[in-house]
Structure formats: structure tokens, C-alpha cells
N, C-alpha and C. Protein backbone atom coordinates (compact mmCIF):
# COMPACT_ATOMS: atom_id res chain seq x y z
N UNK A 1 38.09 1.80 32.75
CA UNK A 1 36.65 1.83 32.93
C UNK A 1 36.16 3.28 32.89
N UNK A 2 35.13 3.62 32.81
CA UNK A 2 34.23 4.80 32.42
C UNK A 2 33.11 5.00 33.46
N UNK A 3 32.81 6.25 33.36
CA UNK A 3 31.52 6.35 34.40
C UNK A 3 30.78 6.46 33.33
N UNK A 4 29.13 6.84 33.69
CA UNK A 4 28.11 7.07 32.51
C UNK A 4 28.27 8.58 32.18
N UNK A 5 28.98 9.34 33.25
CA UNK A 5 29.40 10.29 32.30
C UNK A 5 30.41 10.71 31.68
N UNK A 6 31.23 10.13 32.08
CA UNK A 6 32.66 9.69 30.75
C UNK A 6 32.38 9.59 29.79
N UNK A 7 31.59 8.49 29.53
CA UNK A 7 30.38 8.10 28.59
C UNK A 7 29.86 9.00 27.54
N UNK A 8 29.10 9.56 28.96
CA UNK A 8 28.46 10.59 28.05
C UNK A 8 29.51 11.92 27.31
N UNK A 9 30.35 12.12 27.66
CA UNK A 9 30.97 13.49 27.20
C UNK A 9 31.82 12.83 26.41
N UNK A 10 32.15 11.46 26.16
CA UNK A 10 33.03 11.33 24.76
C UNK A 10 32.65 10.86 23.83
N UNK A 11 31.17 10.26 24.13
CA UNK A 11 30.32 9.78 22.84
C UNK A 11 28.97 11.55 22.30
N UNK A 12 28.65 12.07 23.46
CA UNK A 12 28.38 13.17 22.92
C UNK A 12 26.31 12.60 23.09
N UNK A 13 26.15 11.86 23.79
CA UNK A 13 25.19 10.94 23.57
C UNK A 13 24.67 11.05 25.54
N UNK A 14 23.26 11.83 26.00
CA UNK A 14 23.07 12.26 27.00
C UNK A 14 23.09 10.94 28.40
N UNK A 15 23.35 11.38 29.37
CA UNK A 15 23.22 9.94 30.38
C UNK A 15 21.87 9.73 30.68
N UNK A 16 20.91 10.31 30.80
CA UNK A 16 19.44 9.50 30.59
C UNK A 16 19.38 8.57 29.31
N UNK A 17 19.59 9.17 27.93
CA UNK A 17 20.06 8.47 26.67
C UNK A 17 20.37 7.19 27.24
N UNK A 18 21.46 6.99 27.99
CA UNK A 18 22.27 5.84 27.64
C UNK A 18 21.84 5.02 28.77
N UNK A 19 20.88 5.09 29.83
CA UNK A 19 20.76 4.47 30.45
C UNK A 19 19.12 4.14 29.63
N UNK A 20 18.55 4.72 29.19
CA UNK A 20 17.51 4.26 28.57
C UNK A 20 18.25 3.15 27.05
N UNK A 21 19.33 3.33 26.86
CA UNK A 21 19.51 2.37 25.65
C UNK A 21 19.94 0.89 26.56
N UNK A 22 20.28 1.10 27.86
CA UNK A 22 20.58 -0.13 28.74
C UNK A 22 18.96 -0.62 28.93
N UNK A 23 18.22 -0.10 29.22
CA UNK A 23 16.86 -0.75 29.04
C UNK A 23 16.41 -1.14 28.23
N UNK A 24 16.27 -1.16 26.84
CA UNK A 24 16.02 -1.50 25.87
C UNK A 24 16.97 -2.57 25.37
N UNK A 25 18.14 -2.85 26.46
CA UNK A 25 18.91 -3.94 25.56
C UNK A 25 20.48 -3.65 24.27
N UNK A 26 19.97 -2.22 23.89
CA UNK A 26 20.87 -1.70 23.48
C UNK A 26 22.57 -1.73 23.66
N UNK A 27 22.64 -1.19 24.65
CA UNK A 27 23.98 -1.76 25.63
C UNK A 27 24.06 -2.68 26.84
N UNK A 28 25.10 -3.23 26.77
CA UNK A 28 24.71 -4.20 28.40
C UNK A 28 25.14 -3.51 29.30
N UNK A 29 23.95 -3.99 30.36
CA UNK A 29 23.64 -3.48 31.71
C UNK A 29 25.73 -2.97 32.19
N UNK A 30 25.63 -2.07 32.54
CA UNK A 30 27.10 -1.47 33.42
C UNK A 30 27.41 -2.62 34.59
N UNK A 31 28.99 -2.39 34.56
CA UNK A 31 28.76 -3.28 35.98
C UNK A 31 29.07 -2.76 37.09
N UNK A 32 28.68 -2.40 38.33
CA UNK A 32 29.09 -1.90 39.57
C UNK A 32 29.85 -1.59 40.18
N UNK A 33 30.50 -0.63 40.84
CA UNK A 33 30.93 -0.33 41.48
C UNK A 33 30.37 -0.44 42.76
N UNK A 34 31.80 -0.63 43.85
CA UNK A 34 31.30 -0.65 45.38
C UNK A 34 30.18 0.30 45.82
N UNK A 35 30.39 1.72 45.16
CA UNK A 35 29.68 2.88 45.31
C UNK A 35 28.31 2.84 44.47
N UNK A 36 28.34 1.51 43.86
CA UNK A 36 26.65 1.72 43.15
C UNK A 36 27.29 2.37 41.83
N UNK A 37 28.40 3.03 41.33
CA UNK A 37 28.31 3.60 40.02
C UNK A 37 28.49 2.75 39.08
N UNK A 38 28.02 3.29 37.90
CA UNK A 38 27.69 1.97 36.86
C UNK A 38 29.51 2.60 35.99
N UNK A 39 29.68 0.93 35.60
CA UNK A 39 31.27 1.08 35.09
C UNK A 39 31.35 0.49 33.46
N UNK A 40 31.68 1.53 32.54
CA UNK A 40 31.79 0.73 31.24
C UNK A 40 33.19 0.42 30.96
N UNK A 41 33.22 -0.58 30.05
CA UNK A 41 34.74 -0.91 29.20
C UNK A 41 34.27 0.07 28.06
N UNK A 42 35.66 -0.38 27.36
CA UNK A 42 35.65 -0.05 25.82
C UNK A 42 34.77 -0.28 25.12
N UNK A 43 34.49 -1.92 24.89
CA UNK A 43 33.22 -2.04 24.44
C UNK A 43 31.97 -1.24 24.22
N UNK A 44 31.59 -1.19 25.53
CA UNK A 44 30.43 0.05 25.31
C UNK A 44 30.55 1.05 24.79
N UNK A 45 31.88 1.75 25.06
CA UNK A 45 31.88 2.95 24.22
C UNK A 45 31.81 2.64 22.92
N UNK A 46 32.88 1.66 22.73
CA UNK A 46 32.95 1.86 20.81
C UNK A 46 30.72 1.64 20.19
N UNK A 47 30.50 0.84 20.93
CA UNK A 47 28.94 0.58 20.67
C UNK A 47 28.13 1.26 20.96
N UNK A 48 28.59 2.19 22.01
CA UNK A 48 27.67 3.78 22.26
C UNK A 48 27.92 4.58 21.03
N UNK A 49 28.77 4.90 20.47
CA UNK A 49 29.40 5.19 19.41
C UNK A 49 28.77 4.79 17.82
N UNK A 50 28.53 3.69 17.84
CA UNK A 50 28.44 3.49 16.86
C UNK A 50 27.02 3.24 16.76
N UNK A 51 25.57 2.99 18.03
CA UNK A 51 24.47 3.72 18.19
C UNK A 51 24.39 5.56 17.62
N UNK A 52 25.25 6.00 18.19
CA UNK A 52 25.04 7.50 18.24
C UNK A 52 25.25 7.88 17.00
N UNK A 53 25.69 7.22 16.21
CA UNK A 53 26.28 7.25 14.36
C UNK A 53 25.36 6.91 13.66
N UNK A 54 24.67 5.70 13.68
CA UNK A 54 23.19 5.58 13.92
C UNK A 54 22.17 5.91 13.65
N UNK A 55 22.18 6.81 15.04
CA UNK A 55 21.08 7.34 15.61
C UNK A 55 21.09 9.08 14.43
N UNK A 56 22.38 9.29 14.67
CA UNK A 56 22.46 10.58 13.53
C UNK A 56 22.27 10.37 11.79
N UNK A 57 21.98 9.48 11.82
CA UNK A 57 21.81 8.90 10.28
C UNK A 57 19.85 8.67 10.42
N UNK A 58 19.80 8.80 11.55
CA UNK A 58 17.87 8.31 11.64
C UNK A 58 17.95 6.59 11.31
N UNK A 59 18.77 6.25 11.66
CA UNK A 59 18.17 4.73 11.68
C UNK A 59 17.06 4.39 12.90
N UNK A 60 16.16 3.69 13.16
CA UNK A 60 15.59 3.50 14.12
C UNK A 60 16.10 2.43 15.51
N UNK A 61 15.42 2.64 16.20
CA UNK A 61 16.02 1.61 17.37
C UNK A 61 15.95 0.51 16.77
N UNK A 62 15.17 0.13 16.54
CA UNK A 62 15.09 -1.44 16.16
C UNK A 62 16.31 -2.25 15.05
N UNK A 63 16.39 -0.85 13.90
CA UNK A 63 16.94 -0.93 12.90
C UNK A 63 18.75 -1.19 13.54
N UNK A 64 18.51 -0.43 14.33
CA UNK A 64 19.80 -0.07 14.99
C UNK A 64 20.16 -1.83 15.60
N UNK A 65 19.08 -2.21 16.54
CA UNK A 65 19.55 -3.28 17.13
C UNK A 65 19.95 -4.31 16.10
N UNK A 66 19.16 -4.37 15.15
CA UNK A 66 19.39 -5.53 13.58
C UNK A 66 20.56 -5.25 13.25
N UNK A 67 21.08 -4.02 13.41
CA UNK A 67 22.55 -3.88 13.12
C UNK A 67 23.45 -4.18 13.76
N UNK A 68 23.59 -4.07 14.59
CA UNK A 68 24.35 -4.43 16.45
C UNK A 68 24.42 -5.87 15.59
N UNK A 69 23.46 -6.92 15.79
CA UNK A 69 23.37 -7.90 15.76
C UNK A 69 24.14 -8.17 14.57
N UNK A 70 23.87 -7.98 13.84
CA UNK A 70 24.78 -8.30 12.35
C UNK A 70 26.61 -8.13 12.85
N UNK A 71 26.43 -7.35 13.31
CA UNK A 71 28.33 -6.66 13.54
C UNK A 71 28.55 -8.01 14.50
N UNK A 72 28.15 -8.37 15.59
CA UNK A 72 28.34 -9.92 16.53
C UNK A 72 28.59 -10.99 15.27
N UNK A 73 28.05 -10.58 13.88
CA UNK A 73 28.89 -11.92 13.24
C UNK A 73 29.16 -11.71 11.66
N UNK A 74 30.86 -11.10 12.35
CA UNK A 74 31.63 -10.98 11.13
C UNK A 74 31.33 -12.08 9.55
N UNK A 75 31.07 -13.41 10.23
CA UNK A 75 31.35 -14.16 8.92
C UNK A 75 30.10 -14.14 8.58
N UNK A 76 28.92 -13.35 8.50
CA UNK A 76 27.92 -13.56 7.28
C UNK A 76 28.13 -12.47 6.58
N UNK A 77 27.61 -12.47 5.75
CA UNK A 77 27.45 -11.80 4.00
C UNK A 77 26.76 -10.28 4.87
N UNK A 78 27.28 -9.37 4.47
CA UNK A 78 26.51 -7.78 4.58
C UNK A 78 24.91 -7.31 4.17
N UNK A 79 24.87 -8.14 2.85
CA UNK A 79 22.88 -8.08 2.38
C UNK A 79 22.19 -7.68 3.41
N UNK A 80 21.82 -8.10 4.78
CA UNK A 80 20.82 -7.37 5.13
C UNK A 80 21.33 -6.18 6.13
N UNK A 81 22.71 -5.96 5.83
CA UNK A 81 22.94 -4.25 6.88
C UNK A 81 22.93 -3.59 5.14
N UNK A 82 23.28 -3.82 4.28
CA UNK A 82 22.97 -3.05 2.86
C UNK A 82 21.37 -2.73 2.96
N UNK A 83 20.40 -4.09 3.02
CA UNK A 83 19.16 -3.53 2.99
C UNK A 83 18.27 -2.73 4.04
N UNK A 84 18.98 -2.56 5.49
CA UNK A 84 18.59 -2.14 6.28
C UNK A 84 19.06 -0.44 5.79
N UNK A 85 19.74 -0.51 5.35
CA UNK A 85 20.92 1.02 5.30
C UNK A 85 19.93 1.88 4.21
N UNK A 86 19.27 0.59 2.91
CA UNK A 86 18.97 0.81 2.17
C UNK A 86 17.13 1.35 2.26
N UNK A 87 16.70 0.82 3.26
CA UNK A 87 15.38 1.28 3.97
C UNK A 87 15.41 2.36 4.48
N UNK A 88 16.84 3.20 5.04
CA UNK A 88 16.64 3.93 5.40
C UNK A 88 17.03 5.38 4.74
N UNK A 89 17.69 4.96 3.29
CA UNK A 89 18.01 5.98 2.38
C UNK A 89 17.00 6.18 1.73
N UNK A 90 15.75 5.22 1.54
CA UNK A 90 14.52 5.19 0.74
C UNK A 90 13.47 6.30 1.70
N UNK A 91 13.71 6.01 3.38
CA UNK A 91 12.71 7.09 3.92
C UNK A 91 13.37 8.30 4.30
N UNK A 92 14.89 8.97 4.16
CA UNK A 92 14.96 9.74 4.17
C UNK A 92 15.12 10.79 2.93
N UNK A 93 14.68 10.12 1.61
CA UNK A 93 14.36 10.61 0.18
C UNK A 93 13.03 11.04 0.34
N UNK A 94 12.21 10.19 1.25
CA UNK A 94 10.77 10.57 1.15
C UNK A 94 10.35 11.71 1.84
N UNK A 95 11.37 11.66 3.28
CA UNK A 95 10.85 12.86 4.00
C UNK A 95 11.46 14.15 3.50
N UNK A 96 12.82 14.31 2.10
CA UNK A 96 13.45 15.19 1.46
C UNK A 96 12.38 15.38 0.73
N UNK A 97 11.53 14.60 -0.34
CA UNK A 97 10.47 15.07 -1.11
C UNK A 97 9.37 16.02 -0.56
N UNK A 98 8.74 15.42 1.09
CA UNK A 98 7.94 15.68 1.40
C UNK A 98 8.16 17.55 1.85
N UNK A 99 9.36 17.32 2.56
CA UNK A 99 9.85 18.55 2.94
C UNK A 99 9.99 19.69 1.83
N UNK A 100 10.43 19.21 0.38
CA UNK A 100 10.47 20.00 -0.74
C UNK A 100 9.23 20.61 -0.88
N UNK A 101 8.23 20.13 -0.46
CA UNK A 101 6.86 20.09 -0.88
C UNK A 101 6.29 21.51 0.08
N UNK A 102 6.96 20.66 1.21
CA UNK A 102 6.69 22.47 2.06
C UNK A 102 7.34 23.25 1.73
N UNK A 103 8.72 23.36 1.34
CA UNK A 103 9.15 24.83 0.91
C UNK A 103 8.25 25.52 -0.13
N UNK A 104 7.93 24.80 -0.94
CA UNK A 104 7.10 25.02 -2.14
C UNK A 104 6.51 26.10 -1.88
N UNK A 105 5.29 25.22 -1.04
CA UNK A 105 3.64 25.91 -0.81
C UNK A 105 4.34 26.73 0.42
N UNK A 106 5.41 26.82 0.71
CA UNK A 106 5.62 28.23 1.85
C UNK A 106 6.05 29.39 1.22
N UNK A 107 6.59 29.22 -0.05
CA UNK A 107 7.22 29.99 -0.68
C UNK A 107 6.05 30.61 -1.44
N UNK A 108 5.04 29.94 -1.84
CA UNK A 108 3.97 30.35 -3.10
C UNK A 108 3.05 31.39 -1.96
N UNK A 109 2.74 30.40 -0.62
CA UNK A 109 2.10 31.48 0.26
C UNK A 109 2.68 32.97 0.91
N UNK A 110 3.41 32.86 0.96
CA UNK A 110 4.45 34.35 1.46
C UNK A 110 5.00 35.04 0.18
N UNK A 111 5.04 34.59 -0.88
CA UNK A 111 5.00 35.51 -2.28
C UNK A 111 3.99 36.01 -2.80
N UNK A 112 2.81 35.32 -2.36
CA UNK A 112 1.71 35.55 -2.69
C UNK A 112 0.77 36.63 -1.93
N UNK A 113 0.86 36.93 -0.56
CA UNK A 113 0.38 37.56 0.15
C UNK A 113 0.80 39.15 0.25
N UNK A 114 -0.05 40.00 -0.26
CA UNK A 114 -0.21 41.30 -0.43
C UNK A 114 0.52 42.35 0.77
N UNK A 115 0.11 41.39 2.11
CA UNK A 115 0.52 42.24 3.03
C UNK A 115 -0.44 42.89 3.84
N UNK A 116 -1.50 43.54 3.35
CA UNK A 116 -1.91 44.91 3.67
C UNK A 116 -2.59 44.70 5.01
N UNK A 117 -3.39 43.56 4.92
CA UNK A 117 -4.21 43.73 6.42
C UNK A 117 -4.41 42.38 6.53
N UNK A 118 -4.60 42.05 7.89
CA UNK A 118 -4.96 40.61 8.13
C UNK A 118 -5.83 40.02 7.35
N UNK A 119 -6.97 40.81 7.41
CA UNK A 119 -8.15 40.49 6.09
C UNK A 119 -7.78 39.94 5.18
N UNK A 120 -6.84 40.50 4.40
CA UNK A 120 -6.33 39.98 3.23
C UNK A 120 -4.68 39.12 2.96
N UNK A 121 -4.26 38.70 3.99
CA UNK A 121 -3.43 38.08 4.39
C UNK A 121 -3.86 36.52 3.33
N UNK A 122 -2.96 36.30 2.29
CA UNK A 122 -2.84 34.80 1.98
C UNK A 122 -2.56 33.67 2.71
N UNK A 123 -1.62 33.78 3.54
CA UNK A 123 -0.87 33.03 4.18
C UNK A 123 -2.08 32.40 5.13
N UNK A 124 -2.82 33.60 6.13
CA UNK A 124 -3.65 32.82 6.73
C UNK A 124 -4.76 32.10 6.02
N UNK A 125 -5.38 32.52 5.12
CA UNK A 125 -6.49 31.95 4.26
C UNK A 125 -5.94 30.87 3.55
N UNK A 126 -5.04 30.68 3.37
CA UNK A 126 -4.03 29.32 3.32
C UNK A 126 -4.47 28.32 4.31
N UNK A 127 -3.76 29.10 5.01
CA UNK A 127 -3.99 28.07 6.39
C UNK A 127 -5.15 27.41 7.14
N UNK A 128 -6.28 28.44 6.91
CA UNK A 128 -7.71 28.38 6.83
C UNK A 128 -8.22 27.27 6.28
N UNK A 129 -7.54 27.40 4.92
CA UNK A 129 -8.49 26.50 3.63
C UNK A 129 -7.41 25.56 2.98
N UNK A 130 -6.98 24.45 3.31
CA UNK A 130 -6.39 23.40 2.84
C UNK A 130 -5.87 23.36 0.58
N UNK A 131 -7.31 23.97 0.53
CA UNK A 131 -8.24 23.77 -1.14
C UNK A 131 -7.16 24.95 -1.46
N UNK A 132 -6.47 26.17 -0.84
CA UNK A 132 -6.04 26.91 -1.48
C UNK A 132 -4.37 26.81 -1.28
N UNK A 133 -3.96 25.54 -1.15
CA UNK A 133 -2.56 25.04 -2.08
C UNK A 133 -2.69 24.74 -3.18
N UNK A 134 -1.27 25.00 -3.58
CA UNK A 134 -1.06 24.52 -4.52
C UNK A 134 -0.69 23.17 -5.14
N UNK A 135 -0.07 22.34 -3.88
CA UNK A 135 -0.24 20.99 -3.73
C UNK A 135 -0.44 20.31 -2.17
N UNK A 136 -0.66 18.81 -2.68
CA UNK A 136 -0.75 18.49 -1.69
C UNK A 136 0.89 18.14 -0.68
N UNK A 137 0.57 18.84 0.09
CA UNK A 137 1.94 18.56 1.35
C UNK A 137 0.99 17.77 2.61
């Protein structure tokens, strides 16, 4: 058995974290100790674990729980942890585009700016005026 901070220092995953993923259903509730401390098996870990894998990939909670749920039953077909996996390679392309988008216009504004005096500072008159990108970010 495990404490929640056993827990925590071998999944790498904070003990507020994990007691907030026990509220949400995420993991099941710990079970007690005489002393009130909450006690995990294996189980939890390997599933704290494989939240925290997850969670580092940006899947969402929810997404996360649809997954949980899928793993409880080996004998169906994978299709919807593919399309869940696959929702989430589609929004982290988008937020890679979006982010490209700022290097861009950060790069065009700080190459662009003269330097000399605030007055004439690009960067802020950038920032000022939306109209003076170069795209939209």
C-alpha cells in the first residue's frame, strides 16, 4: 500500500493533484487507515500513471476519463481511443500553427524596431495598434 505521498513522488503528479482527481472520479476514493491516512494499491498507481501520461500529452479530463473507461474493456475495438488520441493531435497542430504565428509577428516586430526612443519603438506601436501586424495571431 502507498500513502498519497508515495503516490505522489513516484508518479511525479502533486498530492492536492491527486486528491482533486479522487473528486472528480478519476481515481477511486483511497481506503483508510486507522490513522485517517488515505491507502493506495497498485492499481492506483499504475492509473495515476497513466492520467499523468495523459495529462502530459494535453489530453483533457474528460478525454482522459473516456479513456480510463475504454482500458476497463479490453474486448472492444480501439476506434474511439484512436479518435480521441486523434482529437487531440488535431488541437495540438492548431495551437503549433497558432503559436508559429506568434513567433512570426514577434520576430517581424523586434526586427523591425529602430530602437532609438520609446517614441519610435515598433514593438510598442504594435502593440498599440492591432492593424500594424502582419497577420492575424
Amino acid at each position: 500500500m502507498f500513502s498519497i505521498g508515495d503516490l505522489s513522488r513516484r508518479t511525479g503528479v502533486k498530492v492536492p493533484t491527486i486528491r482533486y482527481y479522487e473528486d472528480v472520479g478519476l481515481i477511486t476514493p483511497a481506503e483508510r487507515s486507522e490513522g485517517n491516512q488515505r491507502r493506495f494499491g497498485r492499481p492506483e498507481l499504475d492509473r495515476l500513471a497513466f492520467i499523468r501520461h495523459a495529462r502530459d500529452l494535453g489530453f483533457s479530463i474528460d478525454a482522459i476519463r473516456d479513456l480510463l473507461d475504454l482500458s476497463g474493456h479490453p474486448e472492444r475495438t480501439c476506434h474511439a481511443a484512436d479518435e480521441i488520441a486523434a482529437e487531440q493531435l488535431s488541437a495540438v497542430r492548431a495551437r503549433i500553427a497558432r503559436l508559429q504565428r506568434l513567433e512570426r509577428e514577434l520576430v517581424r516586430m523586434t526586427r523591425h524596431c529602430a530602437g532609438h526612443t520609446v517614441g519610435e519603438c515598433d514593438v510598442l506601436r504594435s502593440l498599440a495598434d492591432h492593424d500594424l501586424c502582419a497577420e492575424d495571431h
